[in-house]
C-alpha atoms as a PDB file:
ATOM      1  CA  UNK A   1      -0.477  45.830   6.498  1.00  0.00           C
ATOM      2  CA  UNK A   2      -2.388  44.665   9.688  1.00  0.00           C
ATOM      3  CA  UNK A   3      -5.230  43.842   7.532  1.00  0.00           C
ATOM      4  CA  UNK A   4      -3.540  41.679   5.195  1.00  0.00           C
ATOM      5  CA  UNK A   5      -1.845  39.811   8.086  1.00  0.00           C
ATOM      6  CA  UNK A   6      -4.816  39.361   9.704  1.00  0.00           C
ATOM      7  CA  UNK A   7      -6.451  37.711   6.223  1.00  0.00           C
ATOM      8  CA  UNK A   8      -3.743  35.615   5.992  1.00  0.00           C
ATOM      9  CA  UNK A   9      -4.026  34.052   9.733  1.00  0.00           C
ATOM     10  CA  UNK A  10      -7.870  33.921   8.966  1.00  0.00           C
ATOM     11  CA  UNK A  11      -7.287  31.997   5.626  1.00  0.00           C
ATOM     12  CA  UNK A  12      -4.873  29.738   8.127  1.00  0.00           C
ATOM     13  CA  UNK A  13      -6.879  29.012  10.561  1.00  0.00           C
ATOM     14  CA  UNK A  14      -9.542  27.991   8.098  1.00  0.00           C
ATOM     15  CA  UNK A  15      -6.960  25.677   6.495  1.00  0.00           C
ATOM     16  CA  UNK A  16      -6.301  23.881  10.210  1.00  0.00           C
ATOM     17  CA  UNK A  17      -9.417  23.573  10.451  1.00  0.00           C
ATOM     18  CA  UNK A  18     -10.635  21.710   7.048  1.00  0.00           C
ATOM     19  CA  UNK A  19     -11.278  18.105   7.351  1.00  0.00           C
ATOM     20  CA  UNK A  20     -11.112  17.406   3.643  1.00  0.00           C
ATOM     21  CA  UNK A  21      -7.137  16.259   3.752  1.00  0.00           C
ATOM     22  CA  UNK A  22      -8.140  13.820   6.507  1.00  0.00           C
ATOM     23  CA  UNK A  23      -9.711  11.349   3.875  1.00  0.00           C
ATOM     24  CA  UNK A  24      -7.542  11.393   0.825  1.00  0.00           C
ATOM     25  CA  UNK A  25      -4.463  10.666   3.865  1.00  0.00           C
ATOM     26  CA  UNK A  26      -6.992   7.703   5.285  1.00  0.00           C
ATOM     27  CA  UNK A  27      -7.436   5.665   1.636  1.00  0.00           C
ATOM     28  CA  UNK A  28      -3.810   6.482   0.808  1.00  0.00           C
ATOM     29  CA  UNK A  29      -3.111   5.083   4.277  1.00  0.00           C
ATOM     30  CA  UNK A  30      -5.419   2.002   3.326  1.00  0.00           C
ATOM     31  CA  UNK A  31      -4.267   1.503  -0.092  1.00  0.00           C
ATOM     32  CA  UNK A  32      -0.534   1.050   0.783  1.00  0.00           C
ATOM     33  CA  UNK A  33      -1.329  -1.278   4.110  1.00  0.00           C
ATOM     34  CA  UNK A  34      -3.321  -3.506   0.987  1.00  0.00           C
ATOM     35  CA  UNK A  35      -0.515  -3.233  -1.315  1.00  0.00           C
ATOM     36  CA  UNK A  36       1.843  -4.272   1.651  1.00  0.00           C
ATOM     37  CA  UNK A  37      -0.276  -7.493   2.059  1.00  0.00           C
ATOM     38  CA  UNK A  38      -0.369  -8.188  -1.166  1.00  0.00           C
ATOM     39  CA  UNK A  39       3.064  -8.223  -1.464  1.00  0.00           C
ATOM     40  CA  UNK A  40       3.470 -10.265   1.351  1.00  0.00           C
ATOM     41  CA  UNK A  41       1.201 -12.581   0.116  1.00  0.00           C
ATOM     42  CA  UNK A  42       2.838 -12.993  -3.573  1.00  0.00           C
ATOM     43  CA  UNK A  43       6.116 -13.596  -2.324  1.00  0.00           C
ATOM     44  CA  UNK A  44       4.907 -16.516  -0.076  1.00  0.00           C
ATOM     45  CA  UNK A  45       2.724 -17.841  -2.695  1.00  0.00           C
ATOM     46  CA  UNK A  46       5.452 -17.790  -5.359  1.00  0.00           C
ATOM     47  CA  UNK A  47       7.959 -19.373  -3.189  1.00  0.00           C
ATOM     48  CA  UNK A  48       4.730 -22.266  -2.540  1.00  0.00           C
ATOM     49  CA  UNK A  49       4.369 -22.903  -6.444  1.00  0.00           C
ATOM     50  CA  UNK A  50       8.322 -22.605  -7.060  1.00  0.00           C
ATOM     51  CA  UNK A  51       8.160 -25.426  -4.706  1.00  0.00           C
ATOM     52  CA  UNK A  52       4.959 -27.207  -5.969  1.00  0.00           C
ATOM     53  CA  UNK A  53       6.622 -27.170  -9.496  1.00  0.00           C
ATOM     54  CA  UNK A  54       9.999 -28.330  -8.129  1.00  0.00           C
ATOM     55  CA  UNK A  55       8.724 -31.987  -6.576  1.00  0.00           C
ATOM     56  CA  UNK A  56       6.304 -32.416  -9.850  1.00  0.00           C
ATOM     57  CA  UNK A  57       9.590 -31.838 -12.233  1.00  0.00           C
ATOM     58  CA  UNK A  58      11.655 -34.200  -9.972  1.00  0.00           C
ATOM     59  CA  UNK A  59       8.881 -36.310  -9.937  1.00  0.00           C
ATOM     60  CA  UNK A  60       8.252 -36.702 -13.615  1.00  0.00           C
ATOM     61  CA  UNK A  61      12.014 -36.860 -13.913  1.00  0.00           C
ATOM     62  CA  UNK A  62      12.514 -39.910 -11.865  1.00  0.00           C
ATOM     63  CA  UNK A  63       9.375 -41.418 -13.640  1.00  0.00           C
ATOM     64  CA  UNK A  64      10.614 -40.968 -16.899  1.00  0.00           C
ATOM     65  CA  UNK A  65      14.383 -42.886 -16.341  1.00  0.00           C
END
């Protein structure tokens, strides 16, 4: 019994001390904070050609009459 108990805070310890977990949490870290500005940036682009396309189609509108 001690022995297995003592494998099993061996093959703990080992796990606390792996840096391997460190990396996939860093690019999954940067991947969502580019995906957040991304985002960002779509939604205030959209909202600039909404409005780009808005004055052109009044323009051509009051053109036209």
């Amino acid at each position: 019994m001690n022995k297995a108990l003592f494998s099993l805070l061996v093959m703990i310890r080992n796990l606390a001390k792996r840096e391997t977990g460190q990396d996939l949490v860093e690019y999954a870290l940067v991947v969502a904070l580019i995906a957040f500005g991304a985002v960002a940036g779509m939604k205030k682009l959209a909202t600039g050609i909404s409005t780009a396309f808005s004055n052109v189609s009044t323009q051509l509108g009051s053109d036209i009459t």
